[in-house]
N, C-alpha and C. Protein backbone atom coordinates (compact mmCIF):
# COMPACT_ATOMS: atom_id res chain seq x y z
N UNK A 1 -11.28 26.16 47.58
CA UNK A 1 -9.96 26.33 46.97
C UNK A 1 -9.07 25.12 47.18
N UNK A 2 -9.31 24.50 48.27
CA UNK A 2 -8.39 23.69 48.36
C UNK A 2 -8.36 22.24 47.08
N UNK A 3 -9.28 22.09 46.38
CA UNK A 3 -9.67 21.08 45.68
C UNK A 3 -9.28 21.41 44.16
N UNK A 4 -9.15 22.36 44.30
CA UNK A 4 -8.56 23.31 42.89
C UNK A 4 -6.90 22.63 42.34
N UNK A 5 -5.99 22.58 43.20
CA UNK A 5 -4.76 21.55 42.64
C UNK A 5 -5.31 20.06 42.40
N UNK A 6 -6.09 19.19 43.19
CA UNK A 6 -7.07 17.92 42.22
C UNK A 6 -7.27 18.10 41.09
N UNK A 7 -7.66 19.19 41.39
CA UNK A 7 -8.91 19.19 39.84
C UNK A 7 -7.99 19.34 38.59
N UNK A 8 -6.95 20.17 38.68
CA UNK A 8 -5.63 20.22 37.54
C UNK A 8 -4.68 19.39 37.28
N UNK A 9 -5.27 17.95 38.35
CA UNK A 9 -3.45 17.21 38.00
C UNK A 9 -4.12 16.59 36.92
N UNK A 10 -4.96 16.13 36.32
CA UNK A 10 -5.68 15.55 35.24
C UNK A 10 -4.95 16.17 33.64
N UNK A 11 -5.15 17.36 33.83
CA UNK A 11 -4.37 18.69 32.74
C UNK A 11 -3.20 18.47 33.07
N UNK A 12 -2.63 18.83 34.27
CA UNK A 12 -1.09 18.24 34.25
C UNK A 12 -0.40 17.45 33.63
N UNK A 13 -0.96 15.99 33.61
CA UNK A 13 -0.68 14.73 33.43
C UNK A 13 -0.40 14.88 31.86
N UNK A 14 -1.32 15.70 31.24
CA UNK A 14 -1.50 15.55 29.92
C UNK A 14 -0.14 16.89 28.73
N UNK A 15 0.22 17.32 29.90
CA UNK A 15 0.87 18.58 29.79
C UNK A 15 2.57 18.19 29.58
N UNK A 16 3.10 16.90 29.09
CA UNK A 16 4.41 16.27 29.91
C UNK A 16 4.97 16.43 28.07
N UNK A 17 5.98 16.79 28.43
CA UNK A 17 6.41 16.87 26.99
C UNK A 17 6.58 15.41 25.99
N UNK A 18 6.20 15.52 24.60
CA UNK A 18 6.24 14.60 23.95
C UNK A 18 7.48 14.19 23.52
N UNK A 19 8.06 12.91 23.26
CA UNK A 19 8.79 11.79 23.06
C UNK A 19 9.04 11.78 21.59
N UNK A 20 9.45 12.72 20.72
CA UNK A 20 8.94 12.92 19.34
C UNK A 20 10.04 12.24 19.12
N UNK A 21 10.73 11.04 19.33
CA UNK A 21 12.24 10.57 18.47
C UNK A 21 11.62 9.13 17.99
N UNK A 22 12.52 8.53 16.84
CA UNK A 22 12.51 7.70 16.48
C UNK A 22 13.97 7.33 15.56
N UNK A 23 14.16 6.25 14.84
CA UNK A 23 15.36 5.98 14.39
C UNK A 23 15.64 5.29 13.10
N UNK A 24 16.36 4.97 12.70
CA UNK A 24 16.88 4.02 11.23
C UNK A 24 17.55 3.37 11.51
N UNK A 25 17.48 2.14 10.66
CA UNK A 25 18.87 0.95 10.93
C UNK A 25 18.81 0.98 9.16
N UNK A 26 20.11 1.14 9.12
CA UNK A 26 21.02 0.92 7.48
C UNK A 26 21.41 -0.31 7.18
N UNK A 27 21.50 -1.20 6.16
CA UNK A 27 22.31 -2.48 6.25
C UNK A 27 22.79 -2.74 4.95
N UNK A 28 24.24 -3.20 4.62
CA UNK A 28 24.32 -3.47 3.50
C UNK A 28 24.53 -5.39 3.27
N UNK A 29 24.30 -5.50 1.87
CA UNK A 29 24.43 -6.93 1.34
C UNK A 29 26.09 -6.87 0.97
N UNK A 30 26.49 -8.14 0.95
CA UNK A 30 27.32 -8.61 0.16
C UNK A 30 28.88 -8.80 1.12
N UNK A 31 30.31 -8.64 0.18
CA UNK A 31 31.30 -9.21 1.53
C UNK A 31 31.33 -8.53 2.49
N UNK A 32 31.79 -7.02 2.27
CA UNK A 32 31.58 -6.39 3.33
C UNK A 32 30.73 -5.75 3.86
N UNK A 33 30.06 -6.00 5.64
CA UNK A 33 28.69 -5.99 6.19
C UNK A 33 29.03 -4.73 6.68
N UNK A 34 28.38 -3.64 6.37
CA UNK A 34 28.22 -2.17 7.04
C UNK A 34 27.01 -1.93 7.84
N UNK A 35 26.67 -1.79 8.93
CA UNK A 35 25.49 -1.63 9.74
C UNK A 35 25.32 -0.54 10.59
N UNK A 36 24.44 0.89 10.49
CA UNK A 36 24.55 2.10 10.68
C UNK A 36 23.46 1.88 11.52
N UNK A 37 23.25 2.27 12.87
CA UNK A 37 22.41 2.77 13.40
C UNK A 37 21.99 4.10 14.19
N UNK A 38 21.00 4.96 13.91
CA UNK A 38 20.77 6.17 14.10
C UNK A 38 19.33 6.16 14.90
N UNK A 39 20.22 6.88 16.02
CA UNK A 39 18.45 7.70 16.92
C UNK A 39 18.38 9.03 16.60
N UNK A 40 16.73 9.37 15.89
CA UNK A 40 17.08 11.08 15.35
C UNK A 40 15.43 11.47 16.17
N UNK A 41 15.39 12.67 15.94
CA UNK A 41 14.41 13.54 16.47
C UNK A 41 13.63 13.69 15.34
N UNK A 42 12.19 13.54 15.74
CA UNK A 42 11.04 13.66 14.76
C UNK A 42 10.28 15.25 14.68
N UNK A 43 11.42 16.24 14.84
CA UNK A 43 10.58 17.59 14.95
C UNK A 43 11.10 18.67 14.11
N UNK A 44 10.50 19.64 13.63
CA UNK A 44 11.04 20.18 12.76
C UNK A 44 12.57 20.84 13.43
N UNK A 45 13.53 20.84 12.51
CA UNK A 45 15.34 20.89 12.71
C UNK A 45 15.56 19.52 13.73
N UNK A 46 14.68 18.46 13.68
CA UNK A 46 14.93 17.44 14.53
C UNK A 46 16.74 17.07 14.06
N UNK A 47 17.16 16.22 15.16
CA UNK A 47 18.68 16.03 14.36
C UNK A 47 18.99 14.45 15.16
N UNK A 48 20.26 13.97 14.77
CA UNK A 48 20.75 13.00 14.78
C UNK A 48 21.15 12.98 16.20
N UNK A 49 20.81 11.95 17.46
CA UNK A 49 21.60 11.97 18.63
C UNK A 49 22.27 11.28 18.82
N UNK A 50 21.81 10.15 18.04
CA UNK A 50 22.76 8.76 18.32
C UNK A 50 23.53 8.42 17.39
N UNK A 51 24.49 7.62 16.72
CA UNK A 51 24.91 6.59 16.25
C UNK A 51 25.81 5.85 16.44
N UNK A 52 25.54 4.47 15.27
CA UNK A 52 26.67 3.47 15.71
C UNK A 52 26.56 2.79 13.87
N UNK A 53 28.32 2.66 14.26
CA UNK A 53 28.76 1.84 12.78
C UNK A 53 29.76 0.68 13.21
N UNK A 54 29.37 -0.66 12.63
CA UNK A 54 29.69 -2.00 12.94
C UNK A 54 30.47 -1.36 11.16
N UNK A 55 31.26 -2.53 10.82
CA UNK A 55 31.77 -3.09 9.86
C UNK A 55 32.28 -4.35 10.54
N UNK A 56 31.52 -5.47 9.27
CA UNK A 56 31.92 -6.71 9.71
C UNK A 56 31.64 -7.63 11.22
N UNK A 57 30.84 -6.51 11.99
CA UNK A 57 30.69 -6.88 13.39
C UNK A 57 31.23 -5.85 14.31
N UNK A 58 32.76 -5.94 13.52
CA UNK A 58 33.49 -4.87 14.57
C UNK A 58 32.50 -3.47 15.01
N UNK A 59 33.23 -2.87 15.89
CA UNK A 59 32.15 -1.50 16.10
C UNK A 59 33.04 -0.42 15.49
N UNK A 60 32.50 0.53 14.72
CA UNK A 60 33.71 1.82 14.80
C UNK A 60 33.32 2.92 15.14
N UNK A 61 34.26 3.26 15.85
CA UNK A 61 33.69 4.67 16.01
C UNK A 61 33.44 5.97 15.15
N UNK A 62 32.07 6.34 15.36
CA UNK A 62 32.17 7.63 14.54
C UNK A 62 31.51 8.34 15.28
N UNK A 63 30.80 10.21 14.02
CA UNK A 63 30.01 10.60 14.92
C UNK A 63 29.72 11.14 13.27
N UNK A 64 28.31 12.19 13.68
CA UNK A 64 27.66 12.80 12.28
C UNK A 64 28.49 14.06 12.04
N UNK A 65 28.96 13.78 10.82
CA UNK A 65 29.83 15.79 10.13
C UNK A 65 28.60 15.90 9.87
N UNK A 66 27.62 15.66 9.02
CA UNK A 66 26.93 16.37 7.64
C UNK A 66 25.80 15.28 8.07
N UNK A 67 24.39 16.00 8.36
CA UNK A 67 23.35 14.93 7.76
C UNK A 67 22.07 15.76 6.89
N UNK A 68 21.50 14.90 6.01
CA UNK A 68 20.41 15.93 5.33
C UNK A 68 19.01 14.80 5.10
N UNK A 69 17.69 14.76 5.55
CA UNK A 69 16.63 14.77 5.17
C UNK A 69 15.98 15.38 4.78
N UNK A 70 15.49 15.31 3.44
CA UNK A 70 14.65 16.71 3.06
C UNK A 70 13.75 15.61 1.89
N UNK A 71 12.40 15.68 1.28
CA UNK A 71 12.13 15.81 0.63
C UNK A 71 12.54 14.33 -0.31
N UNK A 72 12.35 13.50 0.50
CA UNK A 72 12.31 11.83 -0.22
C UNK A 72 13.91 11.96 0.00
N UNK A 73 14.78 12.47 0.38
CA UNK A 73 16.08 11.90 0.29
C UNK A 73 17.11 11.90 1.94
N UNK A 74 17.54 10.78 2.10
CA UNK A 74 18.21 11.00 3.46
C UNK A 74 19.96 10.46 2.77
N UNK A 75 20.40 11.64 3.23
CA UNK A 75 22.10 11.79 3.34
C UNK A 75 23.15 12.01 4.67
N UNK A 76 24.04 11.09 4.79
CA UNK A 76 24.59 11.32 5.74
C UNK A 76 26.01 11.00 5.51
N UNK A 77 27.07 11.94 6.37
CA UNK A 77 28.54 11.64 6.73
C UNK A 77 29.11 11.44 7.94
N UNK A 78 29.53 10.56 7.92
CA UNK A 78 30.09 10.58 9.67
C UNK A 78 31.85 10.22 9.14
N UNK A 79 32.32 10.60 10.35
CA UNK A 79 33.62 10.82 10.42
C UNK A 79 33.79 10.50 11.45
N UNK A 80 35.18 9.97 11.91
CA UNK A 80 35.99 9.91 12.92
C UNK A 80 35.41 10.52 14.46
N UNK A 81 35.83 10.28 15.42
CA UNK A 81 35.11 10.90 16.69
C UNK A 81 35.88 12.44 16.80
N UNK A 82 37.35 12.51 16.21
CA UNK A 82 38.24 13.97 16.19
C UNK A 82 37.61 14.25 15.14
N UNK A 83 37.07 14.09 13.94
CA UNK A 83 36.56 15.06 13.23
C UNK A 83 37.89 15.03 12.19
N UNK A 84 38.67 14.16 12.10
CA UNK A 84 39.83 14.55 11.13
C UNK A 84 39.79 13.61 9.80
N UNK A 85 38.47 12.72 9.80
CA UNK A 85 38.82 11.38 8.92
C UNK A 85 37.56 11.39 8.34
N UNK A 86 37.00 11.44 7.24
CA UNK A 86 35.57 10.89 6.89
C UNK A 86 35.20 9.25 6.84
N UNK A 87 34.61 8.44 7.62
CA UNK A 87 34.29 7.39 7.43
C UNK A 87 33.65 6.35 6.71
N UNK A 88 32.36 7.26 6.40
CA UNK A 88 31.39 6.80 5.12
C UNK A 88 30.21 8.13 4.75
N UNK A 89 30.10 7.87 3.89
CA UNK A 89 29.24 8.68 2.89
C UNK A 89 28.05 8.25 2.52
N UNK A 90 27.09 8.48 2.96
CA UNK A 90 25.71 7.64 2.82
C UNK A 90 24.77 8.23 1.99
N UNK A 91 24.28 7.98 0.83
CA UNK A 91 23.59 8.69 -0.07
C UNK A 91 22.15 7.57 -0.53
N UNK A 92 20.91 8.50 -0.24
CA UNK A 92 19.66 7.26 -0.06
C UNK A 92 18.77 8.19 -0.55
N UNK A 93 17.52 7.59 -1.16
CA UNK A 93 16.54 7.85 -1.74
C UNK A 93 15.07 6.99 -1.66
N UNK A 94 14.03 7.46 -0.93
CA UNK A 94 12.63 6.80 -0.24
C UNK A 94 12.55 6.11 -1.89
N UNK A 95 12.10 4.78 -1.36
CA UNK A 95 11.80 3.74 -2.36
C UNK A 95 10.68 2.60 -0.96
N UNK A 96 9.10 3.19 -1.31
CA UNK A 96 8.38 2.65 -0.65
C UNK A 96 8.53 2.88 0.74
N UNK A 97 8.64 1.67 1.68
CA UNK A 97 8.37 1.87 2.64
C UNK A 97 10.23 1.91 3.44
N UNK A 98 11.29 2.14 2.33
CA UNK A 98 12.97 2.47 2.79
C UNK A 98 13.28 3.30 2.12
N UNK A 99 14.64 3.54 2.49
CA UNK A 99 15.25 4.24 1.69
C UNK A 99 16.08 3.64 0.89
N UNK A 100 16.65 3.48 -0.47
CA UNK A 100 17.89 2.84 -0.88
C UNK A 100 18.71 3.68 -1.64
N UNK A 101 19.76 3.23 -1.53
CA UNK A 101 20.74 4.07 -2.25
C UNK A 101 22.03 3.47 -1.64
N UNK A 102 23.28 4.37 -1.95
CA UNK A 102 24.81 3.20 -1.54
C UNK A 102 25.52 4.30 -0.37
N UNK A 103 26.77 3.61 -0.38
CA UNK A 103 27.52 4.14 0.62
C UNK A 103 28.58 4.00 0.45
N UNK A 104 29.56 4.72 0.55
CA UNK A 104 31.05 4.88 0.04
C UNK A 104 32.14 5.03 1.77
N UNK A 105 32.57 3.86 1.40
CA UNK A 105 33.58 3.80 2.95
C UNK A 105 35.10 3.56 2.04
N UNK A 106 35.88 4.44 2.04
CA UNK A 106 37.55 4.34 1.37
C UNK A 106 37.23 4.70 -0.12
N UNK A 107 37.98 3.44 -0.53
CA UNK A 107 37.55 3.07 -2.12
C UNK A 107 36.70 2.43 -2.79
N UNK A 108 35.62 2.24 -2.10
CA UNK A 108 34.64 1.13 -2.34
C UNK A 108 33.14 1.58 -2.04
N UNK A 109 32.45 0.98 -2.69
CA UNK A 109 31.12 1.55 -3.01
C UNK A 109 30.38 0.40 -2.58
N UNK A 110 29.05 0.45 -2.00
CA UNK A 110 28.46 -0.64 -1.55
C UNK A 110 26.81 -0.04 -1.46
N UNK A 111 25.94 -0.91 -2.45
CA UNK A 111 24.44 -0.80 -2.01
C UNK A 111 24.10 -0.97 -0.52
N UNK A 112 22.72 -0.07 -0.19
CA UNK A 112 22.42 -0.35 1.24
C UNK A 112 20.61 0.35 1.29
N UNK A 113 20.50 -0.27 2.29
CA UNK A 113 18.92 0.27 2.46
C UNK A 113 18.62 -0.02 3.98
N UNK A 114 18.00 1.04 4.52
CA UNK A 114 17.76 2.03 5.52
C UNK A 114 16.17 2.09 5.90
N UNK A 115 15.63 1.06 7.24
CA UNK A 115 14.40 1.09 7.17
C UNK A 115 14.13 2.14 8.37
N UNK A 116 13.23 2.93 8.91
CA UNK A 116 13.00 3.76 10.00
C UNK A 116 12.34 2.21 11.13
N UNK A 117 12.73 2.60 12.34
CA UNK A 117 12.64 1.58 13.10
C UNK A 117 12.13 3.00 14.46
């Protein structure tokens, strides 16, 4: 009996929960530089844990209202850290090995594409 906990740390070892996350980086072209980065969960109802939004360099703060992957299309809203302001509007569609589609921050509309990293 005594050799019986040996013999299981092998199964143990193998028993450690999996690491199922991975992430996206967004980027847009042109004057103004929007740069979204997201750590999300790869499991089914996986969700968004992280992000971060630069404009121009600067950092801003946000956090996720609304996000949707389903079915070739990834959508997202983030807002303000109070929840009182929408920040940008991210609307994307799998094109190969990204996503592309634009993003709406104020009054202004801007192409962008979104590789999984």
């Amino acid at each position: 009996m005594r050799h019986v906990p040996f013999a299981l740390l092998p199964l143990l070892a193998l028993a450690v929960p999996a690491h199922a996350t991975g992430g996206m980086s967004c980027r847009t072209a042109g004057d103004e530089r929007i740069e979204i980065d997201l750590g999300m969960g790869r499991t089914i109802g996986g969700s968004i844990f992280q992000v971060s939004m630069r404009v121009d360099g600067r950092e801003v703060p946000v956090r996720v209202a609304q996000s949707w992957l389903h079915d070739g299309q990834f959508l997202l809203m983030l807002s303000d850290p109070g929840g009182n302001r929408i920040e940008a509007v991210m609307a994307t569609s799998v094109n190969g090995d990204t996503f592309d589609g634009s993003i709406r921050r104020g009054n202004r509309r801007h192409w962008i594409r979104c590789y999984e990293s």
